[in-house]
Protein backbone atom coordinates (compact mmCIF):
# COMPACT_ATOMS: atom_id res chain seq x y z
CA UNK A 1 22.77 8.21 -8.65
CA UNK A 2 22.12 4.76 -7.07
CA UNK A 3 23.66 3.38 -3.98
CA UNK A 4 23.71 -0.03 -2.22
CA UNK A 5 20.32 0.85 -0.23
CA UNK A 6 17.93 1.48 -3.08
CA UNK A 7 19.93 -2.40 -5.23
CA UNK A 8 19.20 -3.62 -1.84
CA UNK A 9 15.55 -2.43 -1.82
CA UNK A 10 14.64 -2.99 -5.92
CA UNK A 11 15.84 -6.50 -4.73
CA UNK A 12 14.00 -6.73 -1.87
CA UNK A 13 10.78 -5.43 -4.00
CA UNK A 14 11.48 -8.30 -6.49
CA UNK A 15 11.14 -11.11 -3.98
CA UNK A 16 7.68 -9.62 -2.50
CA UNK A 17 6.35 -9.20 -5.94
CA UNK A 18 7.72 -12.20 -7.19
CA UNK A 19 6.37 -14.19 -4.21
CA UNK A 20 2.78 -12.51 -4.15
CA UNK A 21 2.68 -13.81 -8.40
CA UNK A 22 3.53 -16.66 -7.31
CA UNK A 23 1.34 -17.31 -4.64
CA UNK A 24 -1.11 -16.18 -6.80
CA UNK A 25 -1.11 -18.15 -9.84
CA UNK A 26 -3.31 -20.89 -7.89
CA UNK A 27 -6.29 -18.42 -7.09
CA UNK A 28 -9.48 -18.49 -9.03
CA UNK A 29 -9.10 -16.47 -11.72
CA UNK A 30 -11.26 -13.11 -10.01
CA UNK A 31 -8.95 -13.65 -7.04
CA UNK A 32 -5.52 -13.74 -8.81
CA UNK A 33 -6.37 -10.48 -11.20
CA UNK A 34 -5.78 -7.83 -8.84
CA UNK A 35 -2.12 -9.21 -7.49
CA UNK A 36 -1.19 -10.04 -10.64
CA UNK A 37 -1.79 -7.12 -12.37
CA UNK A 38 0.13 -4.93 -9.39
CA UNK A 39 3.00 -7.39 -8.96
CA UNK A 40 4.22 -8.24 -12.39
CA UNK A 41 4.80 -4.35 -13.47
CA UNK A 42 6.26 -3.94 -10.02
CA UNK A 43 8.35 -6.75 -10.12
CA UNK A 44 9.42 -5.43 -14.20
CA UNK A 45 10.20 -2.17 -12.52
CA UNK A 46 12.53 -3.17 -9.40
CA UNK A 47 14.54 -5.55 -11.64
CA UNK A 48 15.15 -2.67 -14.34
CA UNK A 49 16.07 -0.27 -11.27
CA UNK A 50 18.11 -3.11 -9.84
CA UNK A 51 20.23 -4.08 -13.62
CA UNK A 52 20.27 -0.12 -14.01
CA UNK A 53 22.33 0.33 -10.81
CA UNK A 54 24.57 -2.68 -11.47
CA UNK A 55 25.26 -1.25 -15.22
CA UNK A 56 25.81 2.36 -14.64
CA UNK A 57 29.48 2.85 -13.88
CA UNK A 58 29.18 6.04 -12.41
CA UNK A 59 26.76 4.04 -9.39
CA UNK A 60 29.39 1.51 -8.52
CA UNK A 61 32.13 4.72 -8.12
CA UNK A 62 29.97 7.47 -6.16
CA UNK A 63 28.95 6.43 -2.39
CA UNK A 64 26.08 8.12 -1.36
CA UNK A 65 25.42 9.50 1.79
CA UNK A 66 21.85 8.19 3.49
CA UNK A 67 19.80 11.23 5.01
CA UNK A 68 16.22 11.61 5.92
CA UNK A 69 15.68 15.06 5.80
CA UNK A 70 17.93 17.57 5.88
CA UNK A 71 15.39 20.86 6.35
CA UNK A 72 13.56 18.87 9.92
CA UNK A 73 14.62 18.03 13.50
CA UNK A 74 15.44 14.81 14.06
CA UNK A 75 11.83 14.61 16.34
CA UNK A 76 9.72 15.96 13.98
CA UNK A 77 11.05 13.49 11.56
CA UNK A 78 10.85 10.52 13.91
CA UNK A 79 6.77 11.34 14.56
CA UNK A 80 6.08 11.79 11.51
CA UNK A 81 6.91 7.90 10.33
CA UNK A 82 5.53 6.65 13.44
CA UNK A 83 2.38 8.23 12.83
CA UNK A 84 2.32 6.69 8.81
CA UNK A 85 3.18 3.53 10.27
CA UNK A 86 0.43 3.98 13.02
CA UNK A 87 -2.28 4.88 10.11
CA UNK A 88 -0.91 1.79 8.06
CA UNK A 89 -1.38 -0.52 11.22
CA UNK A 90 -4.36 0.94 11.96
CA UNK A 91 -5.94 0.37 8.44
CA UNK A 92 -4.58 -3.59 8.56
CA UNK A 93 -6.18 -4.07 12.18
CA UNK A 94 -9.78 -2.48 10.32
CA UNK A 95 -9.35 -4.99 7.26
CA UNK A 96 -9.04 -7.72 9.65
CA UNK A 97 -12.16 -6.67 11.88
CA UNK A 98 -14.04 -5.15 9.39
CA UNK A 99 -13.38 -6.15 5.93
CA UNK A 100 -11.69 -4.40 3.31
CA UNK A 101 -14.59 -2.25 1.77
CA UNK A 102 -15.64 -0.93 5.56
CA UNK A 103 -12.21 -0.24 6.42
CA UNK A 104 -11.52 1.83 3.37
CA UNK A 105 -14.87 3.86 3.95
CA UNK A 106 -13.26 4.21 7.40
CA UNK A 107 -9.83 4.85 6.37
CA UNK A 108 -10.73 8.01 4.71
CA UNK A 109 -13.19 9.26 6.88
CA UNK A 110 -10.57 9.58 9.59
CA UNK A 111 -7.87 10.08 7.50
CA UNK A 112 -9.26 13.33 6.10
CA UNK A 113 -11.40 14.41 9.47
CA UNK A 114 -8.93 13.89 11.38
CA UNK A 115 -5.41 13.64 9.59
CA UNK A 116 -6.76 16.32 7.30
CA UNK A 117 -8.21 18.58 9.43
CA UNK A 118 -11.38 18.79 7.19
CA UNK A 119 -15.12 19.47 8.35
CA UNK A 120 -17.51 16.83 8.85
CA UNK A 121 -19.58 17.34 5.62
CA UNK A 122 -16.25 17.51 3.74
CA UNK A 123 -14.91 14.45 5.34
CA UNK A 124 -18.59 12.62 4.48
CA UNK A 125 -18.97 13.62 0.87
CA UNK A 126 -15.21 12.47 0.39
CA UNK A 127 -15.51 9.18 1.73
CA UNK A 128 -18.75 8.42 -0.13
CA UNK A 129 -16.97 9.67 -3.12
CA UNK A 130 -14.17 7.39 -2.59
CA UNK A 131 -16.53 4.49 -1.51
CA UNK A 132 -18.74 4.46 -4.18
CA UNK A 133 -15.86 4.65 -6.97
CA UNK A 134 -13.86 1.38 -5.04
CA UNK A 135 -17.58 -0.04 -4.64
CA UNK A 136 -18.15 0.07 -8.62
CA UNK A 137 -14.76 -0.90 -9.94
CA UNK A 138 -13.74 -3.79 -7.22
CA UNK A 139 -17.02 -4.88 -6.53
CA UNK A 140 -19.40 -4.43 -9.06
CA UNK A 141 -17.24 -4.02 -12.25
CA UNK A 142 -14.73 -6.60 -11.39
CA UNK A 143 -16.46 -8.65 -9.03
CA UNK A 144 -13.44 -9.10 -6.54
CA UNK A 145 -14.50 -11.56 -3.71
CA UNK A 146 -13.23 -9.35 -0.35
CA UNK A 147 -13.37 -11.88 2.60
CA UNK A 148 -15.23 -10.71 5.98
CA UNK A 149 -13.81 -9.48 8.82
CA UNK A 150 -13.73 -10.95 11.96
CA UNK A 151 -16.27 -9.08 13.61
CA UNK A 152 -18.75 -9.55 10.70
CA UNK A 153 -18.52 -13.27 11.21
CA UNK A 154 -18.44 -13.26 14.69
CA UNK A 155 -21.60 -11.96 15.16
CA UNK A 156 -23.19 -13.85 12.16
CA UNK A 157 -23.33 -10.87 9.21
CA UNK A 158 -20.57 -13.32 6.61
């Protein structure tokens, strides 16, 4: 069952993936591989969601009735997005400061310490786990540039 929210949002999806191939195709080639190989699927994707809802005659007849959760207080609900939106902004301000390969070493440490609720030795192995597998593919295997972060060339380490 589709409704106008979700055309509005496979449409919305096409113009960000759209825009990030385009914006792309003037990169180096390293640069341009990793948007292009997330956009263009995604982009494929929305527009089949988006001419699926437009074809399907039982869409166009059936409102459908927008809910977040049915089972949760309103509050509960409310903190809850805040706080993904909080880790999301959070992990943006560390890519800026700190890079993109420190902030996703940091991103999971404190995601699963403190998120999680895991131990410290848990929360270490897991984030060198995690580190070393983005390390090989993105760095080593692909050899993705990652700009530094501000920090790292203010004080002279890019």
């Amino acid at each position: 069952m589709h409704s106008k929210a979700s055309r509005i949002l496979g449409i919305g999806i096409m113009i960000c993936s759209g825009a990030a191939v385009i914006i792309a195709m003037d990169w180096p080639l390293k640069a341009k591989l990793f948007p292009l190989v997330i956009a263009i699927p995604v982009f494929c994707m929305a527009t089949a969601e988006v001419i699926w809802g437009l074809l399907d005659p039982a869409a166009r007849s059936e409102a459908m009735d927008f809910k977040l959760s049915e089972q949760l207080p309103w509050k509960t609900v409310t903190r809850r997005t805040l706080l993904a939106i909080a880790w999301m902004l959070g992990f943006l301000a560390a890519i800026a400061l700190l890079g993109f390969p420190l902030s996703v070493a940091l991103l999971v440490f404190v995601y699963v310490k403190f998120q999680g609720r895991e131990g410290w030795v848990t929360s270490g192995i897991f984030t060198i786990v995690v580190w070393a597998f983005f390390y090989a593919v993105f760095d080593r295997l692909l050899h993705l540039p990652f700009p530094a972060g501000w920090i790292q060339t203010w004080i002279g380490l890019a």
